[in-house]
Protein backbone atom coordinates (compact mmCIF):
# COMPACT_ATOMS: atom_id res chain seq x y z
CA UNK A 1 95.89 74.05 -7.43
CA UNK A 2 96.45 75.74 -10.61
CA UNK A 3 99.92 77.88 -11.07
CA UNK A 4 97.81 81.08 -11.19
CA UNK A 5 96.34 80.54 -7.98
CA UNK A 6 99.67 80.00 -6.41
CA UNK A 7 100.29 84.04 -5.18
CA UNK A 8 103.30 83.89 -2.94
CA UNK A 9 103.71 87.71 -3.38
CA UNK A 10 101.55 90.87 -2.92
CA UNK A 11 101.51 94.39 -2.23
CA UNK A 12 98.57 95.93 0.44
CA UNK A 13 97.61 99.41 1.54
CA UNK A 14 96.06 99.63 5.26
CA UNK A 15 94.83 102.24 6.81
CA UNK A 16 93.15 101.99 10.31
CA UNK A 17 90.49 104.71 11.79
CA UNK A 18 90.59 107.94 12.93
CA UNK A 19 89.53 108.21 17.01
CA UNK A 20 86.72 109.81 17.93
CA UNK A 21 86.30 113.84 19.19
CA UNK A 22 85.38 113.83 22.79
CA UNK A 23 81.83 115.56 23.57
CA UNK A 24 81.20 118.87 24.66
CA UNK A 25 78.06 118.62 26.32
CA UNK A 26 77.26 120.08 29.49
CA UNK A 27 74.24 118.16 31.70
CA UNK A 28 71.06 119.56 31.43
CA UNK A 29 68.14 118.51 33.51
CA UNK A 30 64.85 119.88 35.23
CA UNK A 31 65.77 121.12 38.17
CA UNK A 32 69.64 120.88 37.80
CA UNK A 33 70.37 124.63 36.92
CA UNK A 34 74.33 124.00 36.56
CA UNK A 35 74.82 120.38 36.02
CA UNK A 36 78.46 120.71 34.43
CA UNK A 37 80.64 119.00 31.69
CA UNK A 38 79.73 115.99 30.95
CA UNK A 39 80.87 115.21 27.65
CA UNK A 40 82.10 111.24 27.26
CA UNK A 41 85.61 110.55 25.51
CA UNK A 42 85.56 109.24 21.58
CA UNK A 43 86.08 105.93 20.81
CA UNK A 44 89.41 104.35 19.46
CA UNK A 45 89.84 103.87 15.75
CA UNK A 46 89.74 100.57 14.16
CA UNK A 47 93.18 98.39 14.17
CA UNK A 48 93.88 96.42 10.68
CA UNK A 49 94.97 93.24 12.10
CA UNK A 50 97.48 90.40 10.46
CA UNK A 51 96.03 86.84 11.95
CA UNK A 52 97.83 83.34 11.05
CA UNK A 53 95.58 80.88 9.54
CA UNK A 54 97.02 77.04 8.94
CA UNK A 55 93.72 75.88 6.42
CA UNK A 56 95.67 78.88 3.71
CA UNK A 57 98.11 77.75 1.85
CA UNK A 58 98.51 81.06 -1.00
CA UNK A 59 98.20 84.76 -0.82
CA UNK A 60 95.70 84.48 -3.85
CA UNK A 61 92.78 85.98 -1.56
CA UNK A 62 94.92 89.27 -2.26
CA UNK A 63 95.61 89.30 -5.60
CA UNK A 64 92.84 91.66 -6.46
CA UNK A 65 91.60 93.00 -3.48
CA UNK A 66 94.65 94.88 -1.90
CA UNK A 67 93.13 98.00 0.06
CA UNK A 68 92.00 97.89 3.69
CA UNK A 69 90.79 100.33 5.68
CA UNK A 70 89.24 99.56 9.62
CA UNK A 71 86.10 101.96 11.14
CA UNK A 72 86.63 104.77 12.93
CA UNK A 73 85.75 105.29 16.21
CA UNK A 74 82.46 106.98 17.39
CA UNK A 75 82.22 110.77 19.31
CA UNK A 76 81.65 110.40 22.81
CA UNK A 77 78.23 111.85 23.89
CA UNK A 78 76.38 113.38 27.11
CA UNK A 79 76.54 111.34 30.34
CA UNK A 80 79.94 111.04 30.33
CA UNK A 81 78.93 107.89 27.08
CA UNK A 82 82.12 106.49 25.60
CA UNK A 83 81.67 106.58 21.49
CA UNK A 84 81.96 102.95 19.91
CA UNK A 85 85.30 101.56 18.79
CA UNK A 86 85.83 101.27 14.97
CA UNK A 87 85.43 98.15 13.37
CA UNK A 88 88.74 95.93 13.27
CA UNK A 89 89.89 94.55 9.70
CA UNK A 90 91.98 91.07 9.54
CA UNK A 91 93.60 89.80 7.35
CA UNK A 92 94.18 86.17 7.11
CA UNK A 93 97.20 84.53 5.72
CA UNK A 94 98.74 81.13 5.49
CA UNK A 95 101.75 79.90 8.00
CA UNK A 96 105.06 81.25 6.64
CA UNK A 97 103.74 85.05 6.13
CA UNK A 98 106.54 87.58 6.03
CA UNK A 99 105.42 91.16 6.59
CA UNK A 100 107.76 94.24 4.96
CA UNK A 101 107.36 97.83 4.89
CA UNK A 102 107.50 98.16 1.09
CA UNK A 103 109.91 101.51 1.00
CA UNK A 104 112.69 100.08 3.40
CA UNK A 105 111.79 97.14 2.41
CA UNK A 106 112.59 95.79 6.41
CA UNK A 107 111.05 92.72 8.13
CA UNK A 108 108.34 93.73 10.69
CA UNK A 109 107.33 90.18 11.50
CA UNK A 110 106.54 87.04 10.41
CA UNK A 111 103.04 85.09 11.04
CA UNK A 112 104.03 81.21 11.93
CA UNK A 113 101.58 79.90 14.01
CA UNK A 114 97.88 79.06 13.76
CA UNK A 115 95.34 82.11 15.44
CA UNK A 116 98.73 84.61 15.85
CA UNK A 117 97.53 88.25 15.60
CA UNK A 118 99.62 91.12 15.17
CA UNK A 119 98.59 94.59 13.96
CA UNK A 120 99.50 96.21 10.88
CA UNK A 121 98.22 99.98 11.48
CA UNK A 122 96.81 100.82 15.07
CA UNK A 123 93.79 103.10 15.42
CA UNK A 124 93.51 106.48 16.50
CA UNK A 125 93.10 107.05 20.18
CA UNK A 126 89.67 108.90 20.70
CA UNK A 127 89.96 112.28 21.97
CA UNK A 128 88.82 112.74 25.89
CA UNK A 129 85.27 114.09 26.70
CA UNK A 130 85.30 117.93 28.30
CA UNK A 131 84.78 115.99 32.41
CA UNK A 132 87.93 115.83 32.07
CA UNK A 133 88.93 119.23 31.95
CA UNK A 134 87.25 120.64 34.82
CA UNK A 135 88.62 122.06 37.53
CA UNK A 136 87.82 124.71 40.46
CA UNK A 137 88.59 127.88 38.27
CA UNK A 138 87.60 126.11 35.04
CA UNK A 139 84.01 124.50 35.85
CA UNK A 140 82.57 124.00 32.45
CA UNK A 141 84.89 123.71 29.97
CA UNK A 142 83.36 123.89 26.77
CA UNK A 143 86.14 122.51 24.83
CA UNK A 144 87.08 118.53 24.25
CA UNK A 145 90.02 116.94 22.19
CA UNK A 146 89.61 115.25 18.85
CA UNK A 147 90.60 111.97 18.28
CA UNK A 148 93.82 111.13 16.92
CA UNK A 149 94.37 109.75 13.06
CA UNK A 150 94.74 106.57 12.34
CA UNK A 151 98.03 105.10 10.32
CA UNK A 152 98.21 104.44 6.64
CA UNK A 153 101.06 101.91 5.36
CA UNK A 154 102.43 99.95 2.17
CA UNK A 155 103.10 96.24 3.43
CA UNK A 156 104.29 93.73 0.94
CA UNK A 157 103.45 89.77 2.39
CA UNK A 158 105.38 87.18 1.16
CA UNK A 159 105.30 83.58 1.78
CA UNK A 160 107.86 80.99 2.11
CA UNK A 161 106.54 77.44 1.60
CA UNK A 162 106.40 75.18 4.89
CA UNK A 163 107.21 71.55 3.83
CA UNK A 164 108.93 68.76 5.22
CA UNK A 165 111.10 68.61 1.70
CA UNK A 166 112.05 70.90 -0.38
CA UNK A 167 113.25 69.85 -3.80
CA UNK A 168 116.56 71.47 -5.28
CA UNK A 169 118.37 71.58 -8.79
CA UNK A 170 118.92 73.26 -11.20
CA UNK A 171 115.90 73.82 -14.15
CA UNK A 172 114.71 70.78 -16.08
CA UNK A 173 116.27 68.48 -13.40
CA UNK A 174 113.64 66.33 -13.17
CA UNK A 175 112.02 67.97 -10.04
CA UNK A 176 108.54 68.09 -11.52
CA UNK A 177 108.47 64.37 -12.70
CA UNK A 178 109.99 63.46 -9.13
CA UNK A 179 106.61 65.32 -7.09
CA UNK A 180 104.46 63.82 -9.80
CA UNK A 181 105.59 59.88 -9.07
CA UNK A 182 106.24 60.44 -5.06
CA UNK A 183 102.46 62.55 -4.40
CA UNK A 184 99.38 63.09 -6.26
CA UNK A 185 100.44 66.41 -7.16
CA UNK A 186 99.78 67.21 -10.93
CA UNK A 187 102.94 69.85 -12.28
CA UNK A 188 103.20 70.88 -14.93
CA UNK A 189 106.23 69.44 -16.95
CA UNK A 190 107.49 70.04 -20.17
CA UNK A 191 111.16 69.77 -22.15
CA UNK A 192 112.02 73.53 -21.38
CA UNK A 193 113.87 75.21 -18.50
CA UNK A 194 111.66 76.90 -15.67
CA UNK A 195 108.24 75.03 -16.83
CA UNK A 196 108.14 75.43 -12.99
CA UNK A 197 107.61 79.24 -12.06
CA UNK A 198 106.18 78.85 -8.78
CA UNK A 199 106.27 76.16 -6.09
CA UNK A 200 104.06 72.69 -5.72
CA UNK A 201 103.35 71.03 -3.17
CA UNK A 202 102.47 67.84 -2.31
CA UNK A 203 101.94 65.20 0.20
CA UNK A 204 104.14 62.00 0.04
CA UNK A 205 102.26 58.86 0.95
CA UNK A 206 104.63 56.49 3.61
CA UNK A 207 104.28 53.40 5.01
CA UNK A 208 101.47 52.34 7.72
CA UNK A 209 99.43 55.80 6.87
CA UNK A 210 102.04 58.10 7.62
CA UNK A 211 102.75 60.77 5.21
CA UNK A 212 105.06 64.14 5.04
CA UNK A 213 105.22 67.01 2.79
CA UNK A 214 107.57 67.97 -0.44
CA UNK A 215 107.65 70.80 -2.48
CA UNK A 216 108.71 71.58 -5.47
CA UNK A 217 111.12 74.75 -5.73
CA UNK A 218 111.29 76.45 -9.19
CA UNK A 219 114.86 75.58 -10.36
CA UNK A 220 118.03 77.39 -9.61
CA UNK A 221 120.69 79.18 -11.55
CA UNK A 222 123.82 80.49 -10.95
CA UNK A 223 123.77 83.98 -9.88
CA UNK A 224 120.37 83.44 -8.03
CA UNK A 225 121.80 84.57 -5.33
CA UNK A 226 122.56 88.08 -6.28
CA UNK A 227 118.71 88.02 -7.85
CA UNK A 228 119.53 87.14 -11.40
CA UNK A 229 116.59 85.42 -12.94
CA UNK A 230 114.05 85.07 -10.51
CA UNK A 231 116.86 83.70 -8.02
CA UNK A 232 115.17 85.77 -4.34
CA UNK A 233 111.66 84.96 -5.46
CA UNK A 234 112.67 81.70 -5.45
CA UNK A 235 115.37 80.52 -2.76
CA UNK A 236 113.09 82.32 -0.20
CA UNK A 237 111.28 79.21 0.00
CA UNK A 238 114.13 76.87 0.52
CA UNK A 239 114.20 78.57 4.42
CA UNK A 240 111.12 76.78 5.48
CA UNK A 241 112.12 73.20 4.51
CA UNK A 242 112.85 70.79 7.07
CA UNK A 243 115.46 68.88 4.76
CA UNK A 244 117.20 69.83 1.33
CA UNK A 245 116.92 67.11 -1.23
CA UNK A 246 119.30 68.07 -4.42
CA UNK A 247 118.40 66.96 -7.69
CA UNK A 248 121.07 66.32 -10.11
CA UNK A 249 120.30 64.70 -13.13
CA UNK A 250 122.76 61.79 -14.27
CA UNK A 251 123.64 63.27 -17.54
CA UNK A 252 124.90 65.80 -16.09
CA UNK A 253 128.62 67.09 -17.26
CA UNK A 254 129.50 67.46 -13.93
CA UNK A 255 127.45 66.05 -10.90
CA UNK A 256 130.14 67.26 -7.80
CA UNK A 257 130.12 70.94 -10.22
CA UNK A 258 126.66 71.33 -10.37
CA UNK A 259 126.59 70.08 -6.52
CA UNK A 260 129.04 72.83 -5.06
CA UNK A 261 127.06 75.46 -7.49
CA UNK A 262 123.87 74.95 -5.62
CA UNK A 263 125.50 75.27 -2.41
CA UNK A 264 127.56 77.76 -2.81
CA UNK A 265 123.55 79.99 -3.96
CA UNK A 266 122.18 78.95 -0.79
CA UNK A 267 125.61 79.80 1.17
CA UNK A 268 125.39 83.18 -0.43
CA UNK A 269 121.69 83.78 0.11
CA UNK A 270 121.53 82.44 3.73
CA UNK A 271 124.42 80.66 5.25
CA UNK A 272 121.98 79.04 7.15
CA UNK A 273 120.52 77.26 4.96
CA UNK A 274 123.76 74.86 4.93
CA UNK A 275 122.70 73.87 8.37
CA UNK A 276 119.64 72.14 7.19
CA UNK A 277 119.93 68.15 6.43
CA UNK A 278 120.85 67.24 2.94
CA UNK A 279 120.24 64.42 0.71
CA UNK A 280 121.41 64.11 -2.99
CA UNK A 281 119.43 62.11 -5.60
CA UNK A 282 121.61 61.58 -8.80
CA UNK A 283 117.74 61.58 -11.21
CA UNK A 284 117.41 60.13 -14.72
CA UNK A 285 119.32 57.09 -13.58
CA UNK A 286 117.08 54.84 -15.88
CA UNK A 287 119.90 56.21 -18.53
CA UNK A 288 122.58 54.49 -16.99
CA UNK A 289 123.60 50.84 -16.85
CA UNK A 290 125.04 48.87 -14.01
CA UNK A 291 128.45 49.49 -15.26
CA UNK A 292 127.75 52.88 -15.45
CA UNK A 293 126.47 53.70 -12.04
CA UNK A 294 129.36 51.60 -10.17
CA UNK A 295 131.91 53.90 -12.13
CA UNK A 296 129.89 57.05 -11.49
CA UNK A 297 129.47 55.87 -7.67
CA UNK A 298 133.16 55.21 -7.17
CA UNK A 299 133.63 58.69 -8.27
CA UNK A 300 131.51 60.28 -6.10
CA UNK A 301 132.70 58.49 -3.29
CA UNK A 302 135.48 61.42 -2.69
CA UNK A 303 133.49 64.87 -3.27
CA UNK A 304 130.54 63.61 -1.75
CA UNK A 305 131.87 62.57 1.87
CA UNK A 306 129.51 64.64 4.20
CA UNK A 307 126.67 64.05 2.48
CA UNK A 308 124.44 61.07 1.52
CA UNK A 309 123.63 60.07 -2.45
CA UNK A 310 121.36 57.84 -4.02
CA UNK A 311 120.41 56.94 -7.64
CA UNK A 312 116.92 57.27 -8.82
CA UNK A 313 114.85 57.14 -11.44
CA UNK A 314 111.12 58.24 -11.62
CA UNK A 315 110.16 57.60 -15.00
CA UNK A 316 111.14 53.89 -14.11
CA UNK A 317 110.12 54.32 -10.54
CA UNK A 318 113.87 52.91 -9.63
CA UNK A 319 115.19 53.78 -5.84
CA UNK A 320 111.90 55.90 -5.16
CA UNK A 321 110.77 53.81 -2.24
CA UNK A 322 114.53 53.73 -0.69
CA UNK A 323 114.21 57.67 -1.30
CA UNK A 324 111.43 58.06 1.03
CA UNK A 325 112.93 55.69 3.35
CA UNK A 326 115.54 57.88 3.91
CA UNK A 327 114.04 60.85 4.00
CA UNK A 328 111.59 59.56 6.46
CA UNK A 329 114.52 58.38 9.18
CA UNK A 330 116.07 62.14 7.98
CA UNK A 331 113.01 63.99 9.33
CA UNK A 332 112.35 61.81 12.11
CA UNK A 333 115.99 62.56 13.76
């Protein structure tokens, strides 16, 4: 999948139908002189309709076509004849779907199972035939109601990646280089910060046909939090992953620094997100020597007590099968 066809955010307008107006008629027949009201109700207006779909994996269906609107329901007619509902309008969209109301920008829902439906506008209610108006001093009424309008709302979808593994660091950590060693996935990669603008995915090969799923978050940077950069665009896709994998690369100035930064984003962002499982990969390690990684170890012994480190390198495909070893027991406890 190209980076254009990744659309992980859109804006929609839906508007569902209008009921339809009850009917007026009164029964006429040979030999019936007064038959009466009997004028059938309208029919109810079309509902646009959000529905869950696991084989979607972007919003890119939406990136041009962004206005819905559902039928509206038929008038009723004579013999007491119900009019037709309006045509419903769905729209499909992968698991991980968050719906807003773009003014207050609040969460109406979220759309994380396969076949769930929920609806987005609701159609009119069609107006009652004039049968149901009559009465002892009122025997033909020759009036019916109209059917109600149907809603018309801004929704902005979003999507936050589902994946097993979500990849964390800071830009040009090596994050790219990592998906492209451990899956099939093709990023793109290049020398310069935030090559990666929007996530990749990609499905990590394990032992005896198993497999899992990793993705590749554009990288972090201090003040993402508050929105600086693209920082909400971004660490919204972080809440989906099953486990955190941190990316630090070895020549770093300061690997326990750059550690604390990244959780102290997602502390400030979602405290939550602390409670996910967390592994550390200290990338690049090709760089260092023997010497070099026992010193660096024995220093990170001490700031990096809760949580479990390893050194890899993917250029020189060093520690990548004991990565995915441990990631595998991680997401199998």
């Amino acid at each position: 999948m190209t980076e254009g066809n990744f659309v992980d955010y859109v804006k929609v307008h839906v508007n569902s139908g209008k009921g339809g107006q009850g009917s007026t008629h009164l029964r006429r027949e040979k030999f019936v002189a007064k038959g009466g009201p009997d004028g059938g109700d309208g029919g109810r207006g079309g509902h646009v309709i959000i529905k869950g779909n696991k084989n979607l994996w972007t919003l890119v269906h939406y990136k041009f076509k962004k206005h819905f609107k559902a039928g509206h329901g038929e008038h009723g007619s004579r013999q007491r004849s119900t009019g037709a509902d309006g045509a419903d309008v769905y729209l499909e969209v992968p698991l991980g779907t968050v719906v807003r109301d773009t003014e207050s920008n609040a969460i109406l829902f979220e759309i994380t199972e396969d076949g769930e439906e929920k609806i987005l506008a609701k159609g009119g209610l069609g107006g009652r035939g004039n049968w149901h108006f009559k009465s002892a001093t009122n025997q033909t009424p020759r009036y019916a109601q109209p059917g109600l309008p149907g809603e018309e709302k801004q929704l902005t979808l979003e999507l936050k990646v589902l994946a097993d593994v979500g990849l964390v660091g800071f830009p040009n950590a090596g994050k790219s280089t990592l998906l492209s060693v451990i899956t099939s996935a093709k990023p793109k990669i290049a020398d310069y910060e935030f090559t990666t603008l929007k996530p990749n995915l990609g499905i990590v090969e394990y032992r005896d046909f198993q497999s899992f799923v990793m993705a590749d978050i554009p990288g972090i940077i201090e003040g993402a939090a508050e929105g600086k950069g693209l920082g909400h665009y971004f660490l919204r896709h972080i809440e989906r992953n099953a486990t955190l994998l941190f990316l630090i690369p070895a020549d770093s100035k300061d690997v326990s620094k750059e550690y604390q930064i990244l959780l102290d984003e997602l502390r400030r962002y979602n405290p939550e997100l602390l409670d996910k499982q967390r592994l550390v990969a200290i990338s690049k390690a090709d760089m260092l020597d023997d010497e070099l990684i026992n010193e660096m170890d024995s220093l990170m012994k001490e700031d990096f007590k809760d949580v479990e480190y390893i050194f890899i390198s993917s250029v020189a495909q060093k520690g990548i099968q004991e990565l995915k070893d441990k990631l595998w027991v991680m997401l199998n406890n």
